[in-house]
Protein backbone atom coordinates (compact mmCIF):
# COMPACT_ATOMS: atom_id res chain seq x y z
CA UNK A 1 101.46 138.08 89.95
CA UNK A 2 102.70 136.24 93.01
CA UNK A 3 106.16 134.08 92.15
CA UNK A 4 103.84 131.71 94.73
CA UNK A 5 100.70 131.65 93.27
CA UNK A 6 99.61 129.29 90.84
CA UNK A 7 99.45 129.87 86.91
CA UNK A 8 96.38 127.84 85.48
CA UNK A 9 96.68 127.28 81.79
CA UNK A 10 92.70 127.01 81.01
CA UNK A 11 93.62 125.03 78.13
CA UNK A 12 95.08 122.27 80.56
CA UNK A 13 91.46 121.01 81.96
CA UNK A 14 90.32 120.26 78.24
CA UNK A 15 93.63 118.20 77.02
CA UNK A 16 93.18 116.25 80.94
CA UNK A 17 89.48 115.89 80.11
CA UNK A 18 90.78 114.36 76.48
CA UNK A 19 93.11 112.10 78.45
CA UNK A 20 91.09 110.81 80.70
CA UNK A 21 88.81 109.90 78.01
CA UNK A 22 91.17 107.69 76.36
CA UNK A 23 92.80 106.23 79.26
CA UNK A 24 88.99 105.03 79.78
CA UNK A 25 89.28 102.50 76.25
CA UNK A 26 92.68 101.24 77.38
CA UNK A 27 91.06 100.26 81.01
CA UNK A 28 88.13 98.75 78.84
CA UNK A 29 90.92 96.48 76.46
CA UNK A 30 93.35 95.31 79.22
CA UNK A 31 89.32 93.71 81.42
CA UNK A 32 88.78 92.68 77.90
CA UNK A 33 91.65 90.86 77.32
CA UNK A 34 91.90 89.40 81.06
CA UNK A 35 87.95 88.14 81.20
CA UNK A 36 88.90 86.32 77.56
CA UNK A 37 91.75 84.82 78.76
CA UNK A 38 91.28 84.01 82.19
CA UNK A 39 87.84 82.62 81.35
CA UNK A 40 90.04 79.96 79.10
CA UNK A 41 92.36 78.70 82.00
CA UNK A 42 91.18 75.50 83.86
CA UNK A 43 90.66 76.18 87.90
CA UNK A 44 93.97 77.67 89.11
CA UNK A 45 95.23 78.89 92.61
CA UNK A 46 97.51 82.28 93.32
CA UNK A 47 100.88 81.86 94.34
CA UNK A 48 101.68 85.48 95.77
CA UNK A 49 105.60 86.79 97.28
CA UNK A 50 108.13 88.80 97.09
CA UNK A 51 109.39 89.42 93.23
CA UNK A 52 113.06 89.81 95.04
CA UNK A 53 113.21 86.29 96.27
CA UNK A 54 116.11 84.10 94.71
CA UNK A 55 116.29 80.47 93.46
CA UNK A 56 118.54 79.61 96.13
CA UNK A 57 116.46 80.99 99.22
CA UNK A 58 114.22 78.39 100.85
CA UNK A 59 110.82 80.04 100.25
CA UNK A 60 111.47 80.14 96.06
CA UNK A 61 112.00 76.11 96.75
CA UNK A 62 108.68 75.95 98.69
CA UNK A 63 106.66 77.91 96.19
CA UNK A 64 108.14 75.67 93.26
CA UNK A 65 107.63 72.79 95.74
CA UNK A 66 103.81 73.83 96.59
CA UNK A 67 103.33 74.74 92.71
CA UNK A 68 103.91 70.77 92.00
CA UNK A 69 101.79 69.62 94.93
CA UNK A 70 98.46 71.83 93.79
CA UNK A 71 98.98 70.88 89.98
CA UNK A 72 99.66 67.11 91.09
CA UNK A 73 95.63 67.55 92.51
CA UNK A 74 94.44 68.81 89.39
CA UNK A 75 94.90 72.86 89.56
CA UNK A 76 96.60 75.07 87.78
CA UNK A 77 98.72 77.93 88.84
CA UNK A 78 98.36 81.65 88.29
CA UNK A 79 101.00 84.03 89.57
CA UNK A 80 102.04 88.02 89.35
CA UNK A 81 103.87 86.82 86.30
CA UNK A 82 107.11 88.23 87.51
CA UNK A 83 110.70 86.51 88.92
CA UNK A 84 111.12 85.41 92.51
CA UNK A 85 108.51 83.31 94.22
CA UNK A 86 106.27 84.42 91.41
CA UNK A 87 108.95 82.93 89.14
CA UNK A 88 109.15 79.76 91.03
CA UNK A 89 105.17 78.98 91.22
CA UNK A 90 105.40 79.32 87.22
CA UNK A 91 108.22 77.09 87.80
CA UNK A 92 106.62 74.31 90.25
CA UNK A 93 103.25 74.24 87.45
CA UNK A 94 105.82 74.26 84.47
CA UNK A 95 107.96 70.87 85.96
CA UNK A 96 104.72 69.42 87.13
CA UNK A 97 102.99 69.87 83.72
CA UNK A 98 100.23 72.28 84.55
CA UNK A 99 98.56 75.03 83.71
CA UNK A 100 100.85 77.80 84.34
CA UNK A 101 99.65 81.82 84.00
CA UNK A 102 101.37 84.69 84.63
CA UNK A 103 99.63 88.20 85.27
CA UNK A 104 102.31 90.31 84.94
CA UNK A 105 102.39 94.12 85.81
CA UNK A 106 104.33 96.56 83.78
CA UNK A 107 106.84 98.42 85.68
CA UNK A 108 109.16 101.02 84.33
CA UNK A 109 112.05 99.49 85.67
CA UNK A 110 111.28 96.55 87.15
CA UNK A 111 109.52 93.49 86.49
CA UNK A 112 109.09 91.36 83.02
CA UNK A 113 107.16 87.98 82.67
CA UNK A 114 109.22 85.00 83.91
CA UNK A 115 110.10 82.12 81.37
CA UNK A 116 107.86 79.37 83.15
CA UNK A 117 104.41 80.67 82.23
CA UNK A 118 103.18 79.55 79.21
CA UNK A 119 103.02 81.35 76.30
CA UNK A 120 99.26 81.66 75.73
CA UNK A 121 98.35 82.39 79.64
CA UNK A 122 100.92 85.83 79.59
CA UNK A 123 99.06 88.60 80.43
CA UNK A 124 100.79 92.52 80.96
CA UNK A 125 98.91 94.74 82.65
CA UNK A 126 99.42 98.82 82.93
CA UNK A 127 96.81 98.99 85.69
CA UNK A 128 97.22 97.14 89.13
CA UNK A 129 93.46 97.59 90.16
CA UNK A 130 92.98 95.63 87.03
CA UNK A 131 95.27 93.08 87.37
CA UNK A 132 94.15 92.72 90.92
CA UNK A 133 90.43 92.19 89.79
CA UNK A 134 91.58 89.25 87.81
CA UNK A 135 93.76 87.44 90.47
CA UNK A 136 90.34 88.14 92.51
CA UNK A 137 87.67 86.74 89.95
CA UNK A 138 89.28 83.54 88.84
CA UNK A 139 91.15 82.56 92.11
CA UNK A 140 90.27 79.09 93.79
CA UNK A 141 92.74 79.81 96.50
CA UNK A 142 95.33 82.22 97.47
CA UNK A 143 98.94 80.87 98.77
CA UNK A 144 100.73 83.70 100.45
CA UNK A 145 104.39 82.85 100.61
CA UNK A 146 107.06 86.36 102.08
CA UNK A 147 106.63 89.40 100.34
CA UNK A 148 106.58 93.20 101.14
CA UNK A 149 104.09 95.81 100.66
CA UNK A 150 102.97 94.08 97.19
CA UNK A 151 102.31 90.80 98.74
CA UNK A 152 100.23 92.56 102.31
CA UNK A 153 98.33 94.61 100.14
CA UNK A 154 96.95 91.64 97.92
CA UNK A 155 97.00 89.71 100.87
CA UNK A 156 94.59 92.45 103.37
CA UNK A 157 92.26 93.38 99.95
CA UNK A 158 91.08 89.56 99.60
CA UNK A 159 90.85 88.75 103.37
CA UNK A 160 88.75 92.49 103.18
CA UNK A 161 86.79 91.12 99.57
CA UNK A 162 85.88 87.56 101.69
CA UNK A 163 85.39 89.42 105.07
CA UNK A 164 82.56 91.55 103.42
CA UNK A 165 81.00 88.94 101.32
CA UNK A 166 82.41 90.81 98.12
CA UNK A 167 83.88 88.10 96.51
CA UNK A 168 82.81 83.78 97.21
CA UNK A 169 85.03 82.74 100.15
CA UNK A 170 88.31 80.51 98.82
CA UNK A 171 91.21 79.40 100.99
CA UNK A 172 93.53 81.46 101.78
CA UNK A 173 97.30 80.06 102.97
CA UNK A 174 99.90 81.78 104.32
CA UNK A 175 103.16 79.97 103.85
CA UNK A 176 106.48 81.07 105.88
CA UNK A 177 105.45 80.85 109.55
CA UNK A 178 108.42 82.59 110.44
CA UNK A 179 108.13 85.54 108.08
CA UNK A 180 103.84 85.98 109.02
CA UNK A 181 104.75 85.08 112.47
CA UNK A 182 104.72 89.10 113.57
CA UNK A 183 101.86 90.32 111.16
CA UNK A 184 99.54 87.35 112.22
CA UNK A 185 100.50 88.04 115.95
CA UNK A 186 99.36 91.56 114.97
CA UNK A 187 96.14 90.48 113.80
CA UNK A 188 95.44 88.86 117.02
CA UNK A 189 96.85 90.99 119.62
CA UNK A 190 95.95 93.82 118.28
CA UNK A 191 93.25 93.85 115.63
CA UNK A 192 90.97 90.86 117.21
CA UNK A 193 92.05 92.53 120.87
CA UNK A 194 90.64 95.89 119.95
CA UNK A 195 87.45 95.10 118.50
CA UNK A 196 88.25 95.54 114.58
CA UNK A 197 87.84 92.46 113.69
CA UNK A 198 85.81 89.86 114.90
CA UNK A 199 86.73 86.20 116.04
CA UNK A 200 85.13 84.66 113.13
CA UNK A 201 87.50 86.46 110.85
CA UNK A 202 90.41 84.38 112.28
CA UNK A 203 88.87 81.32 110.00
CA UNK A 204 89.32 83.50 106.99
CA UNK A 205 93.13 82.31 106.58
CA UNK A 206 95.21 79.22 107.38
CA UNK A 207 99.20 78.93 107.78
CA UNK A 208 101.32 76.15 107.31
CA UNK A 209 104.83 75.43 106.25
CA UNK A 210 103.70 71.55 104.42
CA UNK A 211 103.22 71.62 100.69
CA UNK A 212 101.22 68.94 101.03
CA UNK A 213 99.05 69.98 104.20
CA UNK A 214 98.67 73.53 101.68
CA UNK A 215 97.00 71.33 99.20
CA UNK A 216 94.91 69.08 101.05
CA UNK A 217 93.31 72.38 102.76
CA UNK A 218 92.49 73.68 99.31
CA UNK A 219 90.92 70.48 98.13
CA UNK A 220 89.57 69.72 100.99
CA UNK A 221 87.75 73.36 100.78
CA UNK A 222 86.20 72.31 97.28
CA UNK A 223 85.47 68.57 97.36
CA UNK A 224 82.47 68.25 96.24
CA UNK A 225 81.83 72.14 94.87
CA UNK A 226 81.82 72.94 91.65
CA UNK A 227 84.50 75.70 90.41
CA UNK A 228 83.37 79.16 89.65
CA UNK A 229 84.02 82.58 88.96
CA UNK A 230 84.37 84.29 92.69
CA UNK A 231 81.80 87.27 91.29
């Protein structure tokens, strides 16, 4: 045989097939669990950003600081569960005597739940898409403070859920004009510029730097609604 071609053990499809099979019930549990739980939590908004971010940089103060301003209004907070900004919105809803949540992702060497969520709204997930279906469903805003990939990614999926009328529209706030300055710039100059977007979509999204201003947009965006499940 050729040291470059491929040995296939035929016994390999059947113990894949057997896997895949029971990686299908622990999907099933971990949207079990989350639709339980999250269907328990009062109305909460997303506090997304970077899990690197520490307690002395400026944006973990405004996340804390936003945190307190939305739970002062009467929402809770939900975050990725981990430290960082996601740390510090636990933080801002734990100080301010809200609801606090944490859906935290298990990494294999990485992140673990911060100590500011409380104890019955701790969720670990093994699956992202699953996670990300949860932050999606229950969200009555998004507030986008820096991040990397992690952050963009959740950030371009709901702006893509909204944009196609997958998911209710909700508010979406970027925080950090500084730090969105070149992606939003991108947007315009090159996504509206090009065609691949339309002008409309611009409305999707709102930036500010204010706490407060953050809040009023999201409760401005509900008065008078009544809260739901986004699908």
């Amino acid at each position: 045989m050729d040291s470059n071609q491929l040995e296939i053990n035929p016994n390999d499809k059947d113990f894949k097939s057997q896997e895949d099979l029971w990686r299908i019930f622990r999907v099933m549990s971990e949207f079990v669990e989350g639709f339980e739980t999250m269907s328990k939590i009062k109305p909460s908004i997303l506090i997304f950003g970077s899990a690197r971010t520490k307690p002395d940089d400026k944006y973990y103060k405004l996340a804390v600081d936003i945190a307190a301003k939305l739970v002062e209004k009467g929402f809770g907070i939900t975050t990725g569960g981990g430290p960082g900004i996601m740390e510090a919105g636990n933080k801002g809803a734990h100080q301010a005597g809200g609801s606090s949540t944490g859906l935290n992702i298990v990494l294999p060497f990485e992140q673990g739940a911060n100590e500011f969520i409380d104890k019955d709204k701790i969720l670990n997930f093994k699956y992202f898409f699953i996670r990300k279906v949860m932050m999606a469903k229950y969200a009555q805003g998004y507030v986008l403070l820096p991040g990397g990939f992690g952050t963009i990614d959740e950030c371009f999926e709901i702006l893509t859920l909204i944009q196609t009328h997958k998911t209710d529209r909700f508010p979406v706030v970027f925080m950090g004009k500084e730090h969105w300055k070149g992606l939003l710039e991108w947007i315009e100059n090159t996504l509206l510029a090009g065609n691949f977007i339309s002008e409309k979509d611009l409305d999707l999204y709102q930036i500010t730097d204010d706490p407060l201003e953050a809040a009023d947009i999201i409760c401005k965006f509900h008065s008078g609604k009544k809260f739901t499940t986004n699908f």
